[in-house]
C-alpha atoms as a PDB file:
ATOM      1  CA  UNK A   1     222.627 229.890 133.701  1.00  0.00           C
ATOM      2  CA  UNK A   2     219.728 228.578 132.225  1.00  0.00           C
ATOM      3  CA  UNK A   3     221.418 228.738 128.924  1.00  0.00           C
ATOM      4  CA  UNK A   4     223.327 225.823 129.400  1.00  0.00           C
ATOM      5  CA  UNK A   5     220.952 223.114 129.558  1.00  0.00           C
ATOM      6  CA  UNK A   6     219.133 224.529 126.505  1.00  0.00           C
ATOM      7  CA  UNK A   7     222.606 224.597 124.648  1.00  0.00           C
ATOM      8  CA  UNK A   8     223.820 221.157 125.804  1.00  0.00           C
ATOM      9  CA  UNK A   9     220.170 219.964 124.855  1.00  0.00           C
ATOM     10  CA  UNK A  10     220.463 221.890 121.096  1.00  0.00           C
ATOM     11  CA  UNK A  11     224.146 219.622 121.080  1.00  0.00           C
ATOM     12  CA  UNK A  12     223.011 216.489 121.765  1.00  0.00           C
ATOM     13  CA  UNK A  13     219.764 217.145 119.229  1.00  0.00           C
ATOM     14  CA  UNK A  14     222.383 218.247 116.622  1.00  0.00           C
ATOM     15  CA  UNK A  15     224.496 215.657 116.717  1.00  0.00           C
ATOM     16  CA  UNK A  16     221.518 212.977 116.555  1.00  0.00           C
ATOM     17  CA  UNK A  17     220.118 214.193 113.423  1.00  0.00           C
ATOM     18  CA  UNK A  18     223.841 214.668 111.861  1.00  0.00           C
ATOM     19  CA  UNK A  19     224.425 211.181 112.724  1.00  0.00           C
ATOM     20  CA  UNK A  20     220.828 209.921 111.555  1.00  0.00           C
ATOM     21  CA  UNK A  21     221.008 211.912 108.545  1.00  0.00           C
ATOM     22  CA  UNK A  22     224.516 210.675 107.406  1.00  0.00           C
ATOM     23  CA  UNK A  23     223.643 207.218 106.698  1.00  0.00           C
ATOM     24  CA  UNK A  24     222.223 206.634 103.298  1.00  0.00           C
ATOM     25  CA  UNK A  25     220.323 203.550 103.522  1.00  0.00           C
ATOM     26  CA  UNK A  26     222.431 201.642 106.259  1.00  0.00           C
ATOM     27  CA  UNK A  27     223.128 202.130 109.873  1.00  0.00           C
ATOM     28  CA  UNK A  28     224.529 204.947 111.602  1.00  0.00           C
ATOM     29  CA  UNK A  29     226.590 202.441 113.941  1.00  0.00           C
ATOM     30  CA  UNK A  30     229.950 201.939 113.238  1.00  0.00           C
ATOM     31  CA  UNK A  31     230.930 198.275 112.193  1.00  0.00           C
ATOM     32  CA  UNK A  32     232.884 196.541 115.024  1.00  0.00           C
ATOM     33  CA  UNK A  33     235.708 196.071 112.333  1.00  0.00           C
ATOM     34  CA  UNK A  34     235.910 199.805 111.795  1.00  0.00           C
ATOM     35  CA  UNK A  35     235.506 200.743 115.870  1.00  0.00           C
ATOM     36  CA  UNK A  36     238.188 198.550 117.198  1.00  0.00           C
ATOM     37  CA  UNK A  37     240.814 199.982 113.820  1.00  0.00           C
ATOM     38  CA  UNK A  38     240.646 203.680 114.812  1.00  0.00           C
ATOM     39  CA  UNK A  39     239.350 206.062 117.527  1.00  0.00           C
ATOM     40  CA  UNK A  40     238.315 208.100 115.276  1.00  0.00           C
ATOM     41  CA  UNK A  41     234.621 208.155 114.510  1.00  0.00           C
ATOM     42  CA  UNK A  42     233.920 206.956 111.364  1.00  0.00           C
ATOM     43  CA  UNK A  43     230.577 206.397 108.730  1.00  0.00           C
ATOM     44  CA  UNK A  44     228.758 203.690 107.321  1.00  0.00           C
ATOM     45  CA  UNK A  45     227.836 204.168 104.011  1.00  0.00           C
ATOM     46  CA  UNK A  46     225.770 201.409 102.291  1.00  0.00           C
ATOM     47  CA  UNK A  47     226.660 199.845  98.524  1.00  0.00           C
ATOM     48  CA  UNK A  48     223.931 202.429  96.137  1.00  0.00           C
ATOM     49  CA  UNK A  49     222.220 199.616  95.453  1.00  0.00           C
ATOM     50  CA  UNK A  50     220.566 199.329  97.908  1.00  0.00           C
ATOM     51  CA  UNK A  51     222.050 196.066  99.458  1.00  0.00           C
ATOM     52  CA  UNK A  52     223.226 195.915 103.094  1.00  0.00           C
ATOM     53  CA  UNK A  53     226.504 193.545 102.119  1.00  0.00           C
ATOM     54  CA  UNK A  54     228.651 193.401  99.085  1.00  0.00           C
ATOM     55  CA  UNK A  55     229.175 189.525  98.665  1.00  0.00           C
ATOM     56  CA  UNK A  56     232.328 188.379  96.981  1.00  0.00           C
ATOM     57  CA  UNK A  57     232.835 187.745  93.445  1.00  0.00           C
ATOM     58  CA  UNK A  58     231.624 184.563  92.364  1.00  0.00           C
ATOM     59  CA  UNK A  59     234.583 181.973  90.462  1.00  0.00           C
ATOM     60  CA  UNK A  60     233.972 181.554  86.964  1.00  0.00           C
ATOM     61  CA  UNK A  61     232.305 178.247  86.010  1.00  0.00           C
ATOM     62  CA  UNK A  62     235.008 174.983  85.206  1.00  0.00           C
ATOM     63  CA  UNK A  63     235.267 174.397  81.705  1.00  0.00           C
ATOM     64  CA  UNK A  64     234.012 171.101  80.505  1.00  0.00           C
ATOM     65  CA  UNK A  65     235.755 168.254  79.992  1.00  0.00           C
ATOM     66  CA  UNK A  66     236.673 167.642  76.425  1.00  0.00           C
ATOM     67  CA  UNK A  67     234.884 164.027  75.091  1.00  0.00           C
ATOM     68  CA  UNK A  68     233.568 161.158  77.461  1.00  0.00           C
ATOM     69  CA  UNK A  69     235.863 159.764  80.118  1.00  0.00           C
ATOM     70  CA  UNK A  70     235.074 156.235  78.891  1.00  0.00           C
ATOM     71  CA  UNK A  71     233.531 154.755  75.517  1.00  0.00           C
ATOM     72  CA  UNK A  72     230.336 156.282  74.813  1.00  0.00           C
ATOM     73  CA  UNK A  73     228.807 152.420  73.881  1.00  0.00           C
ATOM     74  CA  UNK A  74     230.925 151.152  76.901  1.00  0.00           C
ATOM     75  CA  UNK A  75     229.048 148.306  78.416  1.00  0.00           C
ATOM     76  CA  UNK A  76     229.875 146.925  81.686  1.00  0.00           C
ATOM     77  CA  UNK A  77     231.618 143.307  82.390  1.00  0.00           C
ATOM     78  CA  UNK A  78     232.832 141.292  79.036  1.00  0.00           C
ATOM     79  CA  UNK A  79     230.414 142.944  76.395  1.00  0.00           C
ATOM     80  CA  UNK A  80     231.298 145.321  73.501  1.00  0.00           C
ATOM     81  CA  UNK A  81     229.165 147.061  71.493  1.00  0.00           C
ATOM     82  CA  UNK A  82     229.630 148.077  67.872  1.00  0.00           C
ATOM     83  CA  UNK A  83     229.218 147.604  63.727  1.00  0.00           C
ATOM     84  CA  UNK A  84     230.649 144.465  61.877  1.00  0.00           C
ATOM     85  CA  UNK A  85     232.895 144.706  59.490  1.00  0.00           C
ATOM     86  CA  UNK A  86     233.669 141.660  59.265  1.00  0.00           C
ATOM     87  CA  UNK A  87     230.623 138.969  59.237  1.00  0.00           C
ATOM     88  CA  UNK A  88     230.123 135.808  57.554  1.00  0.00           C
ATOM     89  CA  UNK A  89     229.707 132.264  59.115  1.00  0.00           C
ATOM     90  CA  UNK A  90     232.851 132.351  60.604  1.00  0.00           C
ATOM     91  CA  UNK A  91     234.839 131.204  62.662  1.00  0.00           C
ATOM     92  CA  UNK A  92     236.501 134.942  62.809  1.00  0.00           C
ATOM     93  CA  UNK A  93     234.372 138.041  62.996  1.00  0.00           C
ATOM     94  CA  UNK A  94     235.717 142.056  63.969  1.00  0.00           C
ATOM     95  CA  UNK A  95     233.234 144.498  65.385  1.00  0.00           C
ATOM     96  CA  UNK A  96     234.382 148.424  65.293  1.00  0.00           C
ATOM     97  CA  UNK A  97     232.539 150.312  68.211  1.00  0.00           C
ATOM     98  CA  UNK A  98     231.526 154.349  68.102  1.00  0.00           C
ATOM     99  CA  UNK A  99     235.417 155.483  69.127  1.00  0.00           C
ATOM    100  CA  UNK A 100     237.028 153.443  66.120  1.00  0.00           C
ATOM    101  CA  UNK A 101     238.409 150.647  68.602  1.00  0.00           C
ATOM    102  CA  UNK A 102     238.263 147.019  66.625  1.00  0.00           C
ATOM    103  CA  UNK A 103     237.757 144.187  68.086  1.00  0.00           C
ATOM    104  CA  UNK A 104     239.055 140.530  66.822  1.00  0.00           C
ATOM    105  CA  UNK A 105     236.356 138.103  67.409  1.00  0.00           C
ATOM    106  CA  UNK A 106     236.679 134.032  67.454  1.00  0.00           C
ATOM    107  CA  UNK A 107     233.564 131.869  67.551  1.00  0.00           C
ATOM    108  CA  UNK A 108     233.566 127.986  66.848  1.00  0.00           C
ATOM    109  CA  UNK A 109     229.753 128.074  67.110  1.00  0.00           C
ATOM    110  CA  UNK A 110     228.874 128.764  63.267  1.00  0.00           C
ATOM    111  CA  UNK A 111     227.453 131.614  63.855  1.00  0.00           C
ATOM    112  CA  UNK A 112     226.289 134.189  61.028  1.00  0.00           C
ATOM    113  CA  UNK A 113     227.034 137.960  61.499  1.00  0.00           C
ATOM    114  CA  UNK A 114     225.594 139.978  58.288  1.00  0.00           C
ATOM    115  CA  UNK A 115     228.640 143.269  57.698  1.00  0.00           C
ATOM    116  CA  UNK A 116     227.235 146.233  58.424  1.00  0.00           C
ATOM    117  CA  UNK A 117     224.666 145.151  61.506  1.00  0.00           C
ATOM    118  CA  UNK A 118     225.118 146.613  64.667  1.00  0.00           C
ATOM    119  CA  UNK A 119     225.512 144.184  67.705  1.00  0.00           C
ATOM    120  CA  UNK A 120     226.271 143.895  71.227  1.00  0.00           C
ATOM    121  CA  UNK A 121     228.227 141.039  72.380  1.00  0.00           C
ATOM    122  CA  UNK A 122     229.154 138.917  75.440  1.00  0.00           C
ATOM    123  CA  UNK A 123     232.860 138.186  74.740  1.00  0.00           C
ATOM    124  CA  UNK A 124     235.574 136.489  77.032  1.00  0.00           C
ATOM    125  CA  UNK A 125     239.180 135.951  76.665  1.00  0.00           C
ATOM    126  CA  UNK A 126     240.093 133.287  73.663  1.00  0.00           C
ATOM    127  CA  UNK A 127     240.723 129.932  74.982  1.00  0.00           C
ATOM    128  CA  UNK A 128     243.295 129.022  72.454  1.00  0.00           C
ATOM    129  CA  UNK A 129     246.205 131.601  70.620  1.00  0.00           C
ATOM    130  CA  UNK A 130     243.821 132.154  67.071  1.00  0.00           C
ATOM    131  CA  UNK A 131     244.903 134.894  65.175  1.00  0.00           C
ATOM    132  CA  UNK A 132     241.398 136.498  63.558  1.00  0.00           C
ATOM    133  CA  UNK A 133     243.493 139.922  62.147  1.00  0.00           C
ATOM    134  CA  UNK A 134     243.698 142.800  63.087  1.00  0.00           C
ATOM    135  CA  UNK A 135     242.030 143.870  66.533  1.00  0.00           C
ATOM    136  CA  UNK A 136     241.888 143.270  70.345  1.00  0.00           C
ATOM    137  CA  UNK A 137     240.864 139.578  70.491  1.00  0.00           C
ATOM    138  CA  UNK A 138     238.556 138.107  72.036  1.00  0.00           C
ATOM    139  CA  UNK A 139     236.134 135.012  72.268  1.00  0.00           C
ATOM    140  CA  UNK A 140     232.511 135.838  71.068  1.00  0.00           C
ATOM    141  CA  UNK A 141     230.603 133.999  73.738  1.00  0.00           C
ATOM    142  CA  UNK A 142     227.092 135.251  72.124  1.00  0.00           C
ATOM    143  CA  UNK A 143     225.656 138.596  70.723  1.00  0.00           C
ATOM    144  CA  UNK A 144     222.171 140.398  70.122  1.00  0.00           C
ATOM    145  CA  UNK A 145     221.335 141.938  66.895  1.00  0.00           C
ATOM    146  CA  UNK A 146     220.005 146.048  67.421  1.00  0.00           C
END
């Protein structure tokens, strides 16, 4: 009878190394998700790199947007930015800016613009209807030289 607590012992040593020696690199306990979906005893086996958890695949990156969203010389409030291409000493002026949009300018203030220079200009709506040609219109309140 003394057999049986050497055998039961042997068991219990046997099934302890089995268990230790089945994991390879993770634990021997069962995940809860794995205890509570069967009865049956089942084996953790870790990812061969090495890792502990396999995180999900990450989303490919969102493709850029094609061009600027506004102007690239936008300037805030009533100013526009851009080449003359049509100067003089007035009283009509245009200005094209870096995405081809003309503008119409009207300024009863003599002043020169030299075609070809690049300005920026404070403009505001045109007080009376003058037709300057082609171009959005506007009044050409004042304007810096770059």
């Amino acid at each position: 009878m003394t057999h049986r607590p050497v055998a039961f012992a042997g068991l219990l040593l046997a099934v302890a190394l089995t268990t230790a020696c089945g994991a390879e690199g993770g634990t021997a306990m069962p995940t809860p998700s794995a205890a509570s979906s069967s009865d049956a005893p089942t084996r953790s086996v870790a990812p061969r790199d090495g890792g502990g958890t396999v995180s999900p695949p990450v989303p490919p990156p969102v493709p850029p947007k094609v061009g600027p969203s506004t102007p690239s010389d936008y300037i805030e409030g009533g100013r526009i930015g851009g080449r003359v291409v049509k100067g003089g000493s007035g009283p009509c002026y245009a200005v094209v800016n870096d995405d081809n949009q003309r503008f119409a300018l009207h300024s009863a203030a003599g002043l020169t613009l030299e075609e070809g220079s690049y300005i920026t200009a404070e403009v505001g709506p045109l007080r009376a209807k003058i037709d300057c040609g082609e171009g959005i219109p506007y009044e050409l309140i004042s304007f810096k030289r770059l």
